[in-house]
Protein backbone atom coordinates (compact mmCIF):
# COMPACT_ATOMS: atom_id res chain seq x y z
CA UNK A 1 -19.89 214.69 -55.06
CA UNK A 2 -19.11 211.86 -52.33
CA UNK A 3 -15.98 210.13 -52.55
CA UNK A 4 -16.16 206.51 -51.52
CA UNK A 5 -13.02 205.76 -50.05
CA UNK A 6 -12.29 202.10 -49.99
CA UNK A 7 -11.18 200.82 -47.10
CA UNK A 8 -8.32 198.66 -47.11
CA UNK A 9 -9.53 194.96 -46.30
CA UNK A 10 -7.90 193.50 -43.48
CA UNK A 11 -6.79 190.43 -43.35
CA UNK A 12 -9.09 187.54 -41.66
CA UNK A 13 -6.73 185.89 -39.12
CA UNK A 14 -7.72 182.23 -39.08
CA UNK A 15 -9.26 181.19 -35.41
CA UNK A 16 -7.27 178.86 -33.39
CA UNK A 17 -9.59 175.16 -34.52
CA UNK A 18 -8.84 177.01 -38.56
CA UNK A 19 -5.03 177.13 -38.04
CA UNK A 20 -3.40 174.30 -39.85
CA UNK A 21 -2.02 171.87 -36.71
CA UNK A 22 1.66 171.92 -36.88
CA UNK A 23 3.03 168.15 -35.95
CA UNK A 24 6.13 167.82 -33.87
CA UNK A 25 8.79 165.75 -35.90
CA UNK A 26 8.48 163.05 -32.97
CA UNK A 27 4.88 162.45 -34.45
CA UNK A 28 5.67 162.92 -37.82
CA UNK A 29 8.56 160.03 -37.05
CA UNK A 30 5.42 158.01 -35.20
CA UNK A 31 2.85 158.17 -38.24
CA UNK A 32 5.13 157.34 -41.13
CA UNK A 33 6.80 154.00 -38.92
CA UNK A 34 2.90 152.39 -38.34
CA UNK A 35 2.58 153.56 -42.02
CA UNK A 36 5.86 151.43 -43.09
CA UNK A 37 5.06 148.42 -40.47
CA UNK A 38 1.17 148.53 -42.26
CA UNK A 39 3.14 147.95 -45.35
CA UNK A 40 5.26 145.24 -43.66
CA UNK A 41 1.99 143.59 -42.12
CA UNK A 42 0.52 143.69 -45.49
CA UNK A 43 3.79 141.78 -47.42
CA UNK A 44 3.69 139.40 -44.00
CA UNK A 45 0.20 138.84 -44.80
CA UNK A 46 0.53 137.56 -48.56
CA UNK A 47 3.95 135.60 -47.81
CA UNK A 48 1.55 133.99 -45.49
CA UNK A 49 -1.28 133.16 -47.23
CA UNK A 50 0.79 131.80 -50.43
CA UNK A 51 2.45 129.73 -47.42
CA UNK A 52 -0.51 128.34 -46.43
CA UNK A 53 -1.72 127.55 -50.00
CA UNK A 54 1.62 125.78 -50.64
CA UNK A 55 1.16 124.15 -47.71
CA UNK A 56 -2.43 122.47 -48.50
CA UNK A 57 -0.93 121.76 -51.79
CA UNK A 58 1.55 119.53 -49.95
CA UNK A 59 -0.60 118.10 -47.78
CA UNK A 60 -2.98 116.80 -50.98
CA UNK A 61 -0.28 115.50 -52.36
CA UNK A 62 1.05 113.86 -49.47
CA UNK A 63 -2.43 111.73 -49.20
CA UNK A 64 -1.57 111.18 -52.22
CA UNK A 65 1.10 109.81 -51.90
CA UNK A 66 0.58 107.69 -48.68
CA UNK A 67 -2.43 104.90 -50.78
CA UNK A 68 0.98 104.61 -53.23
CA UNK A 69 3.47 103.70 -50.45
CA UNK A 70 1.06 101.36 -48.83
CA UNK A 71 0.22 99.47 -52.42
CA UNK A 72 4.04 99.67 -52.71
CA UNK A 73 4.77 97.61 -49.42
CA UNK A 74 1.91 95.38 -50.56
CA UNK A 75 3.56 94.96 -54.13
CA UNK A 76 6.67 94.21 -51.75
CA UNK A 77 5.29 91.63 -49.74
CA UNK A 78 3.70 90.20 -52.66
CA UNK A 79 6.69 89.62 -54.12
CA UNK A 80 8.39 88.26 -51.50
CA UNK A 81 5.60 85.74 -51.64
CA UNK A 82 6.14 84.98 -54.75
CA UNK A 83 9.34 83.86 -54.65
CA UNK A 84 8.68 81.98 -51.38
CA UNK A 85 6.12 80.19 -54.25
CA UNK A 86 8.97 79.55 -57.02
CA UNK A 87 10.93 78.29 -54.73
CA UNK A 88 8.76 75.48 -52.91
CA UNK A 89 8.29 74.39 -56.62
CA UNK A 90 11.47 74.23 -57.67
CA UNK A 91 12.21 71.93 -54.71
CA UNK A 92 8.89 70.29 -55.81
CA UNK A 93 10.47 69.93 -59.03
CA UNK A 94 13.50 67.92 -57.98
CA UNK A 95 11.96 65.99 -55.77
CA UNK A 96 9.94 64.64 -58.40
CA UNK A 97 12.91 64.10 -60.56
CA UNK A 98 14.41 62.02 -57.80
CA UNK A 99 11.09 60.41 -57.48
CA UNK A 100 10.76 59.28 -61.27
CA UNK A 101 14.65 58.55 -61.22
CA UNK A 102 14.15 55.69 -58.29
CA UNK A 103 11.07 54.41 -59.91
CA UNK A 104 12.70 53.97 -63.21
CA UNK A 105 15.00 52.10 -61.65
């Protein structure tokens, strides 16, 4: 009878380009601070663009706004005419009082 005699396996020692890269803690520190400042770039980002959106919102109603201040210095002015008006005829007025008093006499 042959004995078969098993041979112990060895083990396979990873090659060099296998071995799992061991990072120094200096780039460890490196990869995880661009990590947390892509994070802050991100929230910068958003703050930004609702910003920008508040922003056009603002300007819209700005235009807005600007027809209504103008019609409001015309209402103004208007105004201002208007009593220029009431007054000319209430001196009108009284002047023909005075007129119809003399005549009368």
């Amino acid at each position: 009878m042959i004995k078969v005699v098993k041979k112990a396996s060895k083990k396979v020692k990873p090659s060099k380009k296998e071995k799992k890269k061991v990072e120094p803690p200096l780039i460890k520190g490196l990869k995880t601070r661009i990590k947390n400042l892509q994070v802050k770039l991100n929230e910068a980002e958003s703050v930004k663009s609702k910003l920008e959106a508040e922003i056009s919102e603002l300007k819209a109603k700005l235009t807005d706004s600007i027809p209504k201040i103008e019609h409001e210095k015309e209402v103004n002015e208007l105004k201002a005419k208007l009593t220029e008006v009431e007054k000319q005829l209430v001196e009108a007025k009284d002047k023909i009082k005075k007129l119809e008093a003399k005549s009368t006499i």
